[in-house]
PDB file of N, CA and C in Angstrom:
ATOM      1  N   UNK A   1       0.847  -1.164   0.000  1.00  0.00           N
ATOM      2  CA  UNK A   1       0.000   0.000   0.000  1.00  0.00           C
ATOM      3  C   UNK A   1       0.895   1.230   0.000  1.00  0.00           C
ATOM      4  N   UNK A   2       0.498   2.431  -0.841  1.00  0.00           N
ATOM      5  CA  UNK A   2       1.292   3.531  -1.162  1.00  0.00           C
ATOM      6  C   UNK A   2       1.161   4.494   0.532  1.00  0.00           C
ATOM      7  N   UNK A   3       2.089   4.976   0.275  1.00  0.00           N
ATOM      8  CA  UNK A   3       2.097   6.014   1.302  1.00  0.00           C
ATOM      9  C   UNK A   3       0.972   6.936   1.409  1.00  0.00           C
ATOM     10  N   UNK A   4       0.231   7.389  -0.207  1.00  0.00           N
ATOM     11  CA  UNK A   4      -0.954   8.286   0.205  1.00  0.00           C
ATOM     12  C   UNK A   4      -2.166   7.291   0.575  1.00  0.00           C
ATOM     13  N   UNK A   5      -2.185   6.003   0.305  1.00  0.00           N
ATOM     14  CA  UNK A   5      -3.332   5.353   0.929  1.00  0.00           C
ATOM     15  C   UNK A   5      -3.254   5.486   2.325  1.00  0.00           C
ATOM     16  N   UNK A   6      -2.063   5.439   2.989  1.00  0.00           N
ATOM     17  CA  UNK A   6      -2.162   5.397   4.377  1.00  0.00           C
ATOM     18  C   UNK A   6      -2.604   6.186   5.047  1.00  0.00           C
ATOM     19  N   UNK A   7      -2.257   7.651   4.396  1.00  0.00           N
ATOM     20  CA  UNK A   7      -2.138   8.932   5.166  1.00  0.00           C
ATOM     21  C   UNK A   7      -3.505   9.437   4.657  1.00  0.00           C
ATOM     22  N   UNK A   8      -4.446   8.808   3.463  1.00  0.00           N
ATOM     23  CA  UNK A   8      -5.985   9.169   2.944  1.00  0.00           C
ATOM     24  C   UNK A   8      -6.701   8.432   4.233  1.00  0.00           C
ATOM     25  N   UNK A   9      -5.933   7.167   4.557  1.00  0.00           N
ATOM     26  CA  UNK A   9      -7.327   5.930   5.276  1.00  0.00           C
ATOM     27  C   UNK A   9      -7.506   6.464   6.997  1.00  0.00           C
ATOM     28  N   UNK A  10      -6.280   7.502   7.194  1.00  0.00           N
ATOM     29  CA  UNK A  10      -6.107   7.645   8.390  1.00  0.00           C
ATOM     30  C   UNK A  10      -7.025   9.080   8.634  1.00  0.00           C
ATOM     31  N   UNK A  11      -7.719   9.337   7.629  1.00  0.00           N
ATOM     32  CA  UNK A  11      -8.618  10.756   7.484  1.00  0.00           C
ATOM     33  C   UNK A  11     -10.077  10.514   7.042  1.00  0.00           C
ATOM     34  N   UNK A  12      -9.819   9.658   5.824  1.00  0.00           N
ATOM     35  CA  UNK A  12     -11.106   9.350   5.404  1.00  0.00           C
ATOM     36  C   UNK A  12     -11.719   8.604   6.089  1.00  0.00           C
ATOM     37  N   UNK A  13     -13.335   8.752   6.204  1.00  0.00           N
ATOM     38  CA  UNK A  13     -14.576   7.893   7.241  1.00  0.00           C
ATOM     39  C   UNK A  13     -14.041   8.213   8.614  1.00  0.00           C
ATOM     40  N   UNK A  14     -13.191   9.315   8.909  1.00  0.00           N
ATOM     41  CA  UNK A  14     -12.816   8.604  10.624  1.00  0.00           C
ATOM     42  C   UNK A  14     -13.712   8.973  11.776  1.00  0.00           C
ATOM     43  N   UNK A  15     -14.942   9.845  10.749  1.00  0.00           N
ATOM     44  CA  UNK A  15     -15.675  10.009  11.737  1.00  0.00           C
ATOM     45  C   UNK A  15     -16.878   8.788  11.629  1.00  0.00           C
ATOM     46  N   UNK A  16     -17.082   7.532  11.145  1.00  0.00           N
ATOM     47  CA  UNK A  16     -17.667   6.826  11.166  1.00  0.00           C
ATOM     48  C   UNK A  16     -18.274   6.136  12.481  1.00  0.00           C
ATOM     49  N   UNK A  17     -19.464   6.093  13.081  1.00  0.00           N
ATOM     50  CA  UNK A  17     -19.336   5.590  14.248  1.00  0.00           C
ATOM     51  C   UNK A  17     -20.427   4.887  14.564  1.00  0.00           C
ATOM     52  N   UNK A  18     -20.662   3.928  15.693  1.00  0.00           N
ATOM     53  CA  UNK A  18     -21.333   3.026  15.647  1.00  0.00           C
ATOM     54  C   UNK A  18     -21.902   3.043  17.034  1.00  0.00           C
ATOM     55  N   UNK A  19     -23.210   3.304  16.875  1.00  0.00           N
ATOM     56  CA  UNK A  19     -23.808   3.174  18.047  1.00  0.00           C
ATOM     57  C   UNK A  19     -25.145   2.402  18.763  1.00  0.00           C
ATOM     58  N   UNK A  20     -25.068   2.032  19.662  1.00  0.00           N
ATOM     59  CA  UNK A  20     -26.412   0.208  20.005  1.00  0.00           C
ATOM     60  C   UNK A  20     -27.836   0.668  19.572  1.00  0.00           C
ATOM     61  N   UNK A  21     -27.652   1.772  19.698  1.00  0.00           N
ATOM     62  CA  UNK A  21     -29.606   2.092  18.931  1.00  0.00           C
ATOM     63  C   UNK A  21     -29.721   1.837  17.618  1.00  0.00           C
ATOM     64  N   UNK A  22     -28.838   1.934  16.806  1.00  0.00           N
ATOM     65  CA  UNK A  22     -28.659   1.905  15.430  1.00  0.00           C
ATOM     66  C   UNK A  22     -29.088   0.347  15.095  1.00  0.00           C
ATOM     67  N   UNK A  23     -30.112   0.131  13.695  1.00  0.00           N
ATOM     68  CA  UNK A  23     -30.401  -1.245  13.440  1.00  0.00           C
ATOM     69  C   UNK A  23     -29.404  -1.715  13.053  1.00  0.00           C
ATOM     70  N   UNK A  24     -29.477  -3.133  12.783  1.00  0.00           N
ATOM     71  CA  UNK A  24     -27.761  -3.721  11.841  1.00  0.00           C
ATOM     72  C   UNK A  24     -27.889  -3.975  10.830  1.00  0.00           C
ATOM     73  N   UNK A  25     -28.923  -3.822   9.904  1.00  0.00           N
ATOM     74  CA  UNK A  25     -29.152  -3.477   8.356  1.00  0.00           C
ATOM     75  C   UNK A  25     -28.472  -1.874   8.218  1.00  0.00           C
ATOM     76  N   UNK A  26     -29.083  -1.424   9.118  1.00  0.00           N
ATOM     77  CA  UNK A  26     -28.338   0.200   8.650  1.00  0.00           C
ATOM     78  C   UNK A  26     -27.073   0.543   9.362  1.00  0.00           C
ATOM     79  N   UNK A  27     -26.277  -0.142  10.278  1.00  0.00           N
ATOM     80  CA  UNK A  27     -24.832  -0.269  10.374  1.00  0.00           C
ATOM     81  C   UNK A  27     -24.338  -0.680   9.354  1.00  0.00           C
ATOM     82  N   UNK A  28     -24.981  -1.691   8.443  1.00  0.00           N
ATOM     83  CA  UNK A  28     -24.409  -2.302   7.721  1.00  0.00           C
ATOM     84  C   UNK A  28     -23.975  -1.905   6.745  1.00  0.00           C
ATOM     85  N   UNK A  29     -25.469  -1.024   5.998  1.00  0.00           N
ATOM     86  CA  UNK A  29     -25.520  -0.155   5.073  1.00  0.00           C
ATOM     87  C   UNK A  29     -24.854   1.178   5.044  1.00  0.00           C
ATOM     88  N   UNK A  30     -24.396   1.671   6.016  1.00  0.00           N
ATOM     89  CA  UNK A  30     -23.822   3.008   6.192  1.00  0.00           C
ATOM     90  C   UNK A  30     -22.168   2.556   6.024  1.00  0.00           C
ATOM     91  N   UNK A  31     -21.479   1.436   6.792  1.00  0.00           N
ATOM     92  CA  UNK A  31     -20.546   0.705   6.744  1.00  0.00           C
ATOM     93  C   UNK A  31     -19.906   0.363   5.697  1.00  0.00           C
ATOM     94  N   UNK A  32     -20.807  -0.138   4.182  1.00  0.00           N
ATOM     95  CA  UNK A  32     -20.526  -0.195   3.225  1.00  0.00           C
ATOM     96  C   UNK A  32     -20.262   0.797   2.346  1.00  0.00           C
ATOM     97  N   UNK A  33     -21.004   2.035   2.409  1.00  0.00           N
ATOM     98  CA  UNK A  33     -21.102   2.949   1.863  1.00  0.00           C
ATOM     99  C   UNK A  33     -19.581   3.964   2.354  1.00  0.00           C
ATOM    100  N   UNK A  34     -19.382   3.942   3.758  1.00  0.00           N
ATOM    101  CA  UNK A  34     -18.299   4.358   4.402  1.00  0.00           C
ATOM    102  C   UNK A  34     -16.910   3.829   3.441  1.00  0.00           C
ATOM    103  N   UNK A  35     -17.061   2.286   3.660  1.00  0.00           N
ATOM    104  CA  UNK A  35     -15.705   1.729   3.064  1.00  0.00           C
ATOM    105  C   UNK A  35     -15.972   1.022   2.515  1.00  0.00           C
ATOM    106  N   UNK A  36     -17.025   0.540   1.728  1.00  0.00           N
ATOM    107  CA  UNK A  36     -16.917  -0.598   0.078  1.00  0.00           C
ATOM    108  C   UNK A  36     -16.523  -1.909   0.762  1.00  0.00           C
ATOM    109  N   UNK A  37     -17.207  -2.094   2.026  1.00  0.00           N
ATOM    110  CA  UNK A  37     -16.884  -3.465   2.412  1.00  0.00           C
ATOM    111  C   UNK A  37     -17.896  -3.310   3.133  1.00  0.00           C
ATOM    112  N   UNK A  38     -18.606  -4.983   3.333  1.00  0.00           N
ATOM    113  CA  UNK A  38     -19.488  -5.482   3.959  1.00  0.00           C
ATOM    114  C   UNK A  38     -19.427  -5.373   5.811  1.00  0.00           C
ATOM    115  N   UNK A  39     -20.049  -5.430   5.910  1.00  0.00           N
ATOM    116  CA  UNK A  39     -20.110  -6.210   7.183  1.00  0.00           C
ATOM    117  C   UNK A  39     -21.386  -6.749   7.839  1.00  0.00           C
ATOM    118  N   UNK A  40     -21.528  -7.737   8.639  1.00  0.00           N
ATOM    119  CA  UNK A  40     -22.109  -8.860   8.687  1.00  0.00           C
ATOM    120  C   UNK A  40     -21.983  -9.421  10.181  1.00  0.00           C
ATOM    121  N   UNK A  41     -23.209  -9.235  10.816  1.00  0.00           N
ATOM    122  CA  UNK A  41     -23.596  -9.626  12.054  1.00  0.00           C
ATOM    123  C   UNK A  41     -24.130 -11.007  12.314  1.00  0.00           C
ATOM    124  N   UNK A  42     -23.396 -11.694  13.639  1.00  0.00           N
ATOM    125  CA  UNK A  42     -23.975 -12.478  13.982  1.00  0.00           C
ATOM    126  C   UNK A  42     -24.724 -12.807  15.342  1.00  0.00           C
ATOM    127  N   UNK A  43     -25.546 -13.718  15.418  1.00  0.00           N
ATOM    128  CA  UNK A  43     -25.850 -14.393  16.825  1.00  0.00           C
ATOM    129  C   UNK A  43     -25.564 -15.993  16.930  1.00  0.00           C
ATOM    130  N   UNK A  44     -24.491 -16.201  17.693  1.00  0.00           N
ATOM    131  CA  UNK A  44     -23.881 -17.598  17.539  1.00  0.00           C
ATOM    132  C   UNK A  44     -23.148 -17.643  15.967  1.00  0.00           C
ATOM    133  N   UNK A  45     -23.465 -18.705  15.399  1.00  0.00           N
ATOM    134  CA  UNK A  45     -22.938 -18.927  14.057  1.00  0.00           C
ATOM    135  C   UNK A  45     -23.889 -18.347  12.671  1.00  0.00           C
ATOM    136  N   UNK A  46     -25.125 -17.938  13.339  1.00  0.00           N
ATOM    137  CA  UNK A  46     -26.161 -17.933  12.274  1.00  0.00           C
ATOM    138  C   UNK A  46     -25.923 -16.163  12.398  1.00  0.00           C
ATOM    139  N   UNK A  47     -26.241 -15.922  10.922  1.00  0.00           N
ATOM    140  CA  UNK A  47     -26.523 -13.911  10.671  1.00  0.00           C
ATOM    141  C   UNK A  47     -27.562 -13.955  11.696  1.00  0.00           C
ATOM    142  N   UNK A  48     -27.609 -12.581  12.003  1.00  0.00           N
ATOM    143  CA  UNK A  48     -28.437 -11.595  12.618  1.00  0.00           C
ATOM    144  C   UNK A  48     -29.402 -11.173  11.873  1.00  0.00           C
ATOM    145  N   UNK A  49     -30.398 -10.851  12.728  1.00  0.00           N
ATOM    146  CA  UNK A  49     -31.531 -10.120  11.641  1.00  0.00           C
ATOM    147  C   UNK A  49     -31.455  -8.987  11.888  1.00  0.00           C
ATOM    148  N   UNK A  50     -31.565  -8.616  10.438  1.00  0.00           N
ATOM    149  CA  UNK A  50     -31.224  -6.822  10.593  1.00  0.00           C
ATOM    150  C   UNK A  50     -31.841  -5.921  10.907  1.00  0.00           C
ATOM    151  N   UNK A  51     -32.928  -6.585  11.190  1.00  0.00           N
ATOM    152  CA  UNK A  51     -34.032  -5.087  12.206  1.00  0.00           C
ATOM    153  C   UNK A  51     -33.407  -5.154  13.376  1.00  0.00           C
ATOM    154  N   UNK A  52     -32.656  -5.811  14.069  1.00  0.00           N
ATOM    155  CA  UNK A  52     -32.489  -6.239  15.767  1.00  0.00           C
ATOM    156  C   UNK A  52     -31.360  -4.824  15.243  1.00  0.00           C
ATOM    157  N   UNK A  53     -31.463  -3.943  16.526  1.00  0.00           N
ATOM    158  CA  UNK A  53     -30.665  -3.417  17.329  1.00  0.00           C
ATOM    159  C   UNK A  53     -29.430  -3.949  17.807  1.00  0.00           C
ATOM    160  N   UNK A  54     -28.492  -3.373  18.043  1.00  0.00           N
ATOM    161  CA  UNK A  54     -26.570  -3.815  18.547  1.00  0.00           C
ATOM    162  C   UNK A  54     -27.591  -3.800  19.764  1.00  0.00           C
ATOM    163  N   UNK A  55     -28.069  -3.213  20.371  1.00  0.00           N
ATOM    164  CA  UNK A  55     -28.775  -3.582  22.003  1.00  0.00           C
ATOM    165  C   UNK A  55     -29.702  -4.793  22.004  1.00  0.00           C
ATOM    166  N   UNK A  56     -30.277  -5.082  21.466  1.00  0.00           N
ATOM    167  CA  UNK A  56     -31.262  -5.947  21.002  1.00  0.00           C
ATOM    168  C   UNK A  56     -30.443  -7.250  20.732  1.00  0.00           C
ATOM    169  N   UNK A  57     -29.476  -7.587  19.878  1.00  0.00           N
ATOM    170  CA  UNK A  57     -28.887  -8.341  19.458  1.00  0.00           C
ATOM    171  C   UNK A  57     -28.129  -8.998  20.945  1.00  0.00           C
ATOM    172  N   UNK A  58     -27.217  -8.128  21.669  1.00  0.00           N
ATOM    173  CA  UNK A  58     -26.857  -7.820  22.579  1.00  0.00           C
ATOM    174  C   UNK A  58     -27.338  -8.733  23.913  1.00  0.00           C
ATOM    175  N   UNK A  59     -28.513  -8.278  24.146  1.00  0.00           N
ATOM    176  CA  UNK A  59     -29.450  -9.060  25.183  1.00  0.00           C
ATOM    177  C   UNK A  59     -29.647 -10.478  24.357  1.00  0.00           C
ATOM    178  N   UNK A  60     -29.526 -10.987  23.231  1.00  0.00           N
ATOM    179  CA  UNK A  60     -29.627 -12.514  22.924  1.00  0.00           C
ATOM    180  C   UNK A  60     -28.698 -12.979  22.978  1.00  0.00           C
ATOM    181  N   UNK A  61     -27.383 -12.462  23.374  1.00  0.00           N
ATOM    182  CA  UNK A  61     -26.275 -13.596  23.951  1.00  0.00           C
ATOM    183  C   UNK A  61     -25.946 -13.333  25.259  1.00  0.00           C
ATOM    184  N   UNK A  62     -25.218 -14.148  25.393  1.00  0.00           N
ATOM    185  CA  UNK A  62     -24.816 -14.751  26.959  1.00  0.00           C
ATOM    186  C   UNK A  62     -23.715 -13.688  27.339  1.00  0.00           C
ATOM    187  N   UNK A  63     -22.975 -12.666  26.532  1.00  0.00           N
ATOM    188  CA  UNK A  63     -22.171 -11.721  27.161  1.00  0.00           C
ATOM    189  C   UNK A  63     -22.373 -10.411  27.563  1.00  0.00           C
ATOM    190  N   UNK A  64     -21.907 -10.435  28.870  1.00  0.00           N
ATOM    191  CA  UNK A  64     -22.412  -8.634  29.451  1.00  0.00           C
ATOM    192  C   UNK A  64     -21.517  -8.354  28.897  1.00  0.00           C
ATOM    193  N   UNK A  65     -22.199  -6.773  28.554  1.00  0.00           N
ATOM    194  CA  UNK A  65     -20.874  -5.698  27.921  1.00  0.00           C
ATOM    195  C   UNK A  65     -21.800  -4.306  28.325  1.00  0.00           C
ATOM    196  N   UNK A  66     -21.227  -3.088  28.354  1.00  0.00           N
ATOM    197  CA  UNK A  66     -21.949  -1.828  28.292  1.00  0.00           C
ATOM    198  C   UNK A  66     -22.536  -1.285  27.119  1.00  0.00           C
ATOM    199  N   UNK A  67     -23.687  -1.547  26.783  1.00  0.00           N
ATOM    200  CA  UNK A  67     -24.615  -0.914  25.939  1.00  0.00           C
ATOM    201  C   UNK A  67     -25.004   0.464  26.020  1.00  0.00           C
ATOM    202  N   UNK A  68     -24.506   0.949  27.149  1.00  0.00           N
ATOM    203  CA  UNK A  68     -24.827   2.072  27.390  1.00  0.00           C
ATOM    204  C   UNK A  68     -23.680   2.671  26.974  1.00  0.00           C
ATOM    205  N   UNK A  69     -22.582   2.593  26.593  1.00  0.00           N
ATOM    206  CA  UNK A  69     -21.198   3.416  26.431  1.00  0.00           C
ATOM    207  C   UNK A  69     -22.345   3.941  25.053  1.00  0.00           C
ATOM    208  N   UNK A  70     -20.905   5.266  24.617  1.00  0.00           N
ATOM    209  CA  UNK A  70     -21.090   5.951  23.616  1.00  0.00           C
ATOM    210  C   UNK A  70     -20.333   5.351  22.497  1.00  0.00           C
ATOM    211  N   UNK A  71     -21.127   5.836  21.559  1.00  0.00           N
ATOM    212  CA  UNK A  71     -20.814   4.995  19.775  1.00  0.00           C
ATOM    213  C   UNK A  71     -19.412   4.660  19.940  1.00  0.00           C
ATOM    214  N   UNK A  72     -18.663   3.868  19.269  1.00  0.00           N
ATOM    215  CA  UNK A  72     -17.437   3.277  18.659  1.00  0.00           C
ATOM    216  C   UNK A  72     -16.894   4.330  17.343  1.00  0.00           C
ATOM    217  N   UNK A  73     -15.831   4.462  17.132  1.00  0.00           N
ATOM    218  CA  UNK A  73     -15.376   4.791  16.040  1.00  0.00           C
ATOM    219  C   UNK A  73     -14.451   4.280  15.319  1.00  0.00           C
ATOM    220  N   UNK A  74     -14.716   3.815  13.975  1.00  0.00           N
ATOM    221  CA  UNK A  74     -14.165   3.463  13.059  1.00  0.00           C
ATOM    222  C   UNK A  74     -13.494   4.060  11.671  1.00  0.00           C
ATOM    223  N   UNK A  75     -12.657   3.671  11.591  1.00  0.00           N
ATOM    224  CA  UNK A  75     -10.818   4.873  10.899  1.00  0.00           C
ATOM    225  C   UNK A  75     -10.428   3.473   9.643  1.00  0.00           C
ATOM    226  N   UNK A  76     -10.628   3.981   8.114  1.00  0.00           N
ATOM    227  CA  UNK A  76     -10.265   3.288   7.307  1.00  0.00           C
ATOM    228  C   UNK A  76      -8.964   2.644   7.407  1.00  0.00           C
ATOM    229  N   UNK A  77      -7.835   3.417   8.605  1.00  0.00           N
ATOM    230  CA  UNK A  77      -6.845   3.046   8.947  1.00  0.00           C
ATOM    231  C   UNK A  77      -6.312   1.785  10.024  1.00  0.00           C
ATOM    232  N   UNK A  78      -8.219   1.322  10.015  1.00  0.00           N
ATOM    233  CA  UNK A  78      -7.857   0.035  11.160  1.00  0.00           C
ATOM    234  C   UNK A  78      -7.523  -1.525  10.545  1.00  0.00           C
ATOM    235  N   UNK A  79      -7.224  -2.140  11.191  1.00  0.00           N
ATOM    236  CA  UNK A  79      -7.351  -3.517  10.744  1.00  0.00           C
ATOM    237  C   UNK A  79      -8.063  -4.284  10.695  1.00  0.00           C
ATOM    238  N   UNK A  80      -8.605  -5.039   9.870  1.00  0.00           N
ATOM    239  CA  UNK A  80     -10.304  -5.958  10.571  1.00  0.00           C
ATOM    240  C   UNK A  80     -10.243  -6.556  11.184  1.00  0.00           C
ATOM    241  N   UNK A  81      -9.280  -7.498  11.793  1.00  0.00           N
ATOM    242  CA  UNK A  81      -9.570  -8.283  12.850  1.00  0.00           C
ATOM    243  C   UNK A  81      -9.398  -6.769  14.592  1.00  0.00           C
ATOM    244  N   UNK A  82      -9.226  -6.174  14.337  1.00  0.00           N
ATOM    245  CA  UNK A  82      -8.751  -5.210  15.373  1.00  0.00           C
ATOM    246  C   UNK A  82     -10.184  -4.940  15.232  1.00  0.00           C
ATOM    247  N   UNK A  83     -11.275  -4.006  14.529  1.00  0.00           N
ATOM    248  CA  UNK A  83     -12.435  -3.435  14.142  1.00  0.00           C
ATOM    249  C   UNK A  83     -13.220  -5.000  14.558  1.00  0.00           C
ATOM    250  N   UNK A  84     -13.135  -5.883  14.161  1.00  0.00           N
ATOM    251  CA  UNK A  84     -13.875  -6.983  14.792  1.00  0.00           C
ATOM    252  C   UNK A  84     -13.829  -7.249  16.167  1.00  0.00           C
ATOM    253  N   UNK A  85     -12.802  -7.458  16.401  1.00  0.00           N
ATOM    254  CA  UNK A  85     -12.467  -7.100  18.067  1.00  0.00           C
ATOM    255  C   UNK A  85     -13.398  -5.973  18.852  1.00  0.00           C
ATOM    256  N   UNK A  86     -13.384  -4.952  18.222  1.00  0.00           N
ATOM    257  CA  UNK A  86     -14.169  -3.912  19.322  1.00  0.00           C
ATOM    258  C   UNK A  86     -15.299  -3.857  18.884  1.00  0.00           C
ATOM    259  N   UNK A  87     -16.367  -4.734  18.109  1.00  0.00           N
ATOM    260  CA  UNK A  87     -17.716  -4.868  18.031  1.00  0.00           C
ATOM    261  C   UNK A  87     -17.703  -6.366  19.305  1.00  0.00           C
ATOM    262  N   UNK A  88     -16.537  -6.676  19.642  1.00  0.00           N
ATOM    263  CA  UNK A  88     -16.844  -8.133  20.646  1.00  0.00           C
ATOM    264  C   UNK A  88     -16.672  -7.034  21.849  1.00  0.00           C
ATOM    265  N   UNK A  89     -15.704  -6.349  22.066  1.00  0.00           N
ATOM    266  CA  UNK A  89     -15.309  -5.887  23.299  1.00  0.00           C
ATOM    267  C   UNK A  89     -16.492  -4.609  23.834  1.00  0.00           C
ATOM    268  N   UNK A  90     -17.010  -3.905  22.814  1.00  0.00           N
ATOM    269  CA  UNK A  90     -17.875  -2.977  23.106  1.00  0.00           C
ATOM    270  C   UNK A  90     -19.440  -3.107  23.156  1.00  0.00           C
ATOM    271  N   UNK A  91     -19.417  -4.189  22.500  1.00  0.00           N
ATOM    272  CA  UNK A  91     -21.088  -4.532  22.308  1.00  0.00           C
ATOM    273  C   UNK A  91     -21.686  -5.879  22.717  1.00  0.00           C
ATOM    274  N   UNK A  92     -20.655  -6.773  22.643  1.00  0.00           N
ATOM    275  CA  UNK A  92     -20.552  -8.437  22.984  1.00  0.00           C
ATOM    276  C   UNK A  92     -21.412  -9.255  21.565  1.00  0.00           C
ATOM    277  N   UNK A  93     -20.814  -8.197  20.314  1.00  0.00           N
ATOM    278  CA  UNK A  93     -21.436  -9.073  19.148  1.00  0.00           C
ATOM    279  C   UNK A  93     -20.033  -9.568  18.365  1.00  0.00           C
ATOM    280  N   UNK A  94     -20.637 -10.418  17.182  1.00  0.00           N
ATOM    281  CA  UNK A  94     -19.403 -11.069  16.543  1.00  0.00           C
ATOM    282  C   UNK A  94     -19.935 -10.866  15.022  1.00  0.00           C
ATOM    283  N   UNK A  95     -18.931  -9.933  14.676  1.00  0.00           N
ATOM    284  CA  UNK A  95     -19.171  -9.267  13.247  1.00  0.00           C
ATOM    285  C   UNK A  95     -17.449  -9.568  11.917  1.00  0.00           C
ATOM    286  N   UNK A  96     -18.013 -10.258  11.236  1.00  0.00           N
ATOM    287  CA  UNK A  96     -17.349 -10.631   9.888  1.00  0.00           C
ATOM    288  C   UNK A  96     -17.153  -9.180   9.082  1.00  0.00           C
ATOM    289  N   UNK A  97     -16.052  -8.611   8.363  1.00  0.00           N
ATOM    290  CA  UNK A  97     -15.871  -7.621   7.321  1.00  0.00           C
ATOM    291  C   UNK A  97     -15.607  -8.776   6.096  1.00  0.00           C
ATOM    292  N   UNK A  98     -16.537  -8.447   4.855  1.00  0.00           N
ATOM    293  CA  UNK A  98     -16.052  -9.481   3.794  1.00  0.00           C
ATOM    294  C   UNK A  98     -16.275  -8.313   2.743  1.00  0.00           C
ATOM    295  N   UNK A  99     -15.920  -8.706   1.551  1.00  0.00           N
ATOM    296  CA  UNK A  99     -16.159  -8.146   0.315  1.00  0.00           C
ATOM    297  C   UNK A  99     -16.295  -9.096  -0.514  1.00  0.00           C
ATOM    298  N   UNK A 100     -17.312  -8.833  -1.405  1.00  0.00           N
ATOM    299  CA  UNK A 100     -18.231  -9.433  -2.230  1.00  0.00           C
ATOM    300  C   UNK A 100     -18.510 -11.080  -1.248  1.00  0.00           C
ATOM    301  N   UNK A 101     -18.104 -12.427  -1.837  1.00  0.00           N
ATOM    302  CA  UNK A 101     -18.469 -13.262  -1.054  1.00  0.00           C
ATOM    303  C   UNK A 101     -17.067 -13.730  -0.104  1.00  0.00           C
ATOM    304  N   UNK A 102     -16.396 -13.294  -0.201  1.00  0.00           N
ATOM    305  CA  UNK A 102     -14.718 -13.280   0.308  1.00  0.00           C
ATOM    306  C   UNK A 102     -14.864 -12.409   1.917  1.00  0.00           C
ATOM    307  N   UNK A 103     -14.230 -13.507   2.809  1.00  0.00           N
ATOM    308  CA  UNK A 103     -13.910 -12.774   4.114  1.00  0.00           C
ATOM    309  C   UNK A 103     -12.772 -11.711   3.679  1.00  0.00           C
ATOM    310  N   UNK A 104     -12.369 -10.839   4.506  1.00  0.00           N
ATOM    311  CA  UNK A 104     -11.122 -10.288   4.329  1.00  0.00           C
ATOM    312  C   UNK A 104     -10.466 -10.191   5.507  1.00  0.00           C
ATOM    313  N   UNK A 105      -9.421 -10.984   5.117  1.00  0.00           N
ATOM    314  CA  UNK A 105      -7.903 -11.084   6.287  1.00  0.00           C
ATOM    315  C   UNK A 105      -7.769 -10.139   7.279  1.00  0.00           C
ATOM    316  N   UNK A 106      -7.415 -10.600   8.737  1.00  0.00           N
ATOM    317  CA  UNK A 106      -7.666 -10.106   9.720  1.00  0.00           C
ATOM    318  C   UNK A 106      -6.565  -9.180   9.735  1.00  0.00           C
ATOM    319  N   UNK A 107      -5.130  -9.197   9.305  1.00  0.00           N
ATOM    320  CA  UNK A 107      -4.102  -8.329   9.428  1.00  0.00           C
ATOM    321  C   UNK A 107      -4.253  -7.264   8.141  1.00  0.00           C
ATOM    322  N   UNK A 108      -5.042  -7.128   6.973  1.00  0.00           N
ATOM    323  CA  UNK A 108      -5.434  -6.099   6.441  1.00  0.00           C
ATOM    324  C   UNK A 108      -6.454  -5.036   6.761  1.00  0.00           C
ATOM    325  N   UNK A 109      -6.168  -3.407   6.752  1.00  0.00           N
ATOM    326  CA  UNK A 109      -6.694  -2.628   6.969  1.00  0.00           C
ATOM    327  C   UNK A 109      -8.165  -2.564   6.331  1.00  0.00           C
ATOM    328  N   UNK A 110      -8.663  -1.617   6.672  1.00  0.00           N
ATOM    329  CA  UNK A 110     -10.324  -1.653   5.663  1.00  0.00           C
ATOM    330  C   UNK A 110     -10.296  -1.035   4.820  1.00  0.00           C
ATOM    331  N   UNK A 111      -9.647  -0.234   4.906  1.00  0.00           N
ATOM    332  CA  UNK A 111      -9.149   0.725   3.496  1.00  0.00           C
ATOM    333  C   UNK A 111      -8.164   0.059   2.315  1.00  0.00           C
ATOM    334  N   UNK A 112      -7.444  -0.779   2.638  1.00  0.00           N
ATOM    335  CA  UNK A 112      -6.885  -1.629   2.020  1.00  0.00           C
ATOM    336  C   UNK A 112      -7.946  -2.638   1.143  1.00  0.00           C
ATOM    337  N   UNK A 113      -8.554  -3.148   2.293  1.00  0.00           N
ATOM    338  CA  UNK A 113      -9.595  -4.062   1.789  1.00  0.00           C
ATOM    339  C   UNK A 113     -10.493  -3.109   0.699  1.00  0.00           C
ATOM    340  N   UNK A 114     -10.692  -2.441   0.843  1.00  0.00           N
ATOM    341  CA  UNK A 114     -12.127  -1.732  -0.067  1.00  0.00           C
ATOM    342  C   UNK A 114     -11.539  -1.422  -1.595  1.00  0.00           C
ATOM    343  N   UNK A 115     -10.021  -1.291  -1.751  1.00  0.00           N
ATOM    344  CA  UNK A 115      -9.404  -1.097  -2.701  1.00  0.00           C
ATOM    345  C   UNK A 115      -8.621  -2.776  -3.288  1.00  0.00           C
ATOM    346  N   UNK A 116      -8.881  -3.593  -2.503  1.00  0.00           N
ATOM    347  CA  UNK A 116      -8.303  -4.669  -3.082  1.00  0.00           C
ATOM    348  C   UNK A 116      -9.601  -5.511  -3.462  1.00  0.00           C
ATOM    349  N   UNK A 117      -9.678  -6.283  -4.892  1.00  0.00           N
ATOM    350  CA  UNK A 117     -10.343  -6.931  -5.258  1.00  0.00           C
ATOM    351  C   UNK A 117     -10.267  -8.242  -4.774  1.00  0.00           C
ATOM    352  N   UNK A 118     -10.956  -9.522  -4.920  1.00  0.00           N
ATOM    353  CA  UNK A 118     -10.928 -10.873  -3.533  1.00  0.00           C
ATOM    354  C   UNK A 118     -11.205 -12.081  -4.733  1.00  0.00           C
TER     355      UNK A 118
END
């Protein structure tokens, strides 16, 4: 990755943010639109339904977390397994970044990802 991708991903979307009232069709949809990559909620192994609420979703698994904190923010400059990580650590959900039908690698950025084809 070029030097201006780095120094674009570390500006662009960084005000992107994610918060438990928000449905997960329209995290999803705003998410994509943000960075040209999917993302994809679960409960256990099976998708989420996308009317459920990050709070909603939240109360159907077995992990406490604070629902009450304020939104998350997400920086084209992160990594996905790092950005996956803090939808577990902040919300107690378990969310996949893929593009088109392709997961995308946990040590690539999202900005990376949205510019690399799969």
């Amino acid at each position: 990755m070029g030097l201006f991708d780095k120094i674009k991903d570390n500006f662009t979307k960084a005000e992107f943010t994610v918060a438990p009232n928000k449905k997960l069709k329209t995290i999803s949809s705003e998410f994509e639109k943000a960075f040209g990559v999917e993302l994809v909620f679960y409960k256990g192994k099976q998708i989420a339904d996308g009317d459920l609420t990050l709070k909603q979703l939240n109360d159907k698994t077995s992990k406490t977390v604070d629902t009450k904190a304020d939104g998350m923010k997400i920086k084209g400059s992160m990594k996905v397994g790092d950005a996956e990580k803090l939808f577990d650590t902040q919300f107690g959900v378990t969310v996949q970044i893929k593009k088109g039908s392709k997961l995308v690698p946990n040590d690539m950025t999202i900005g990376e990802a949205s510019r690399t084809e799969f």
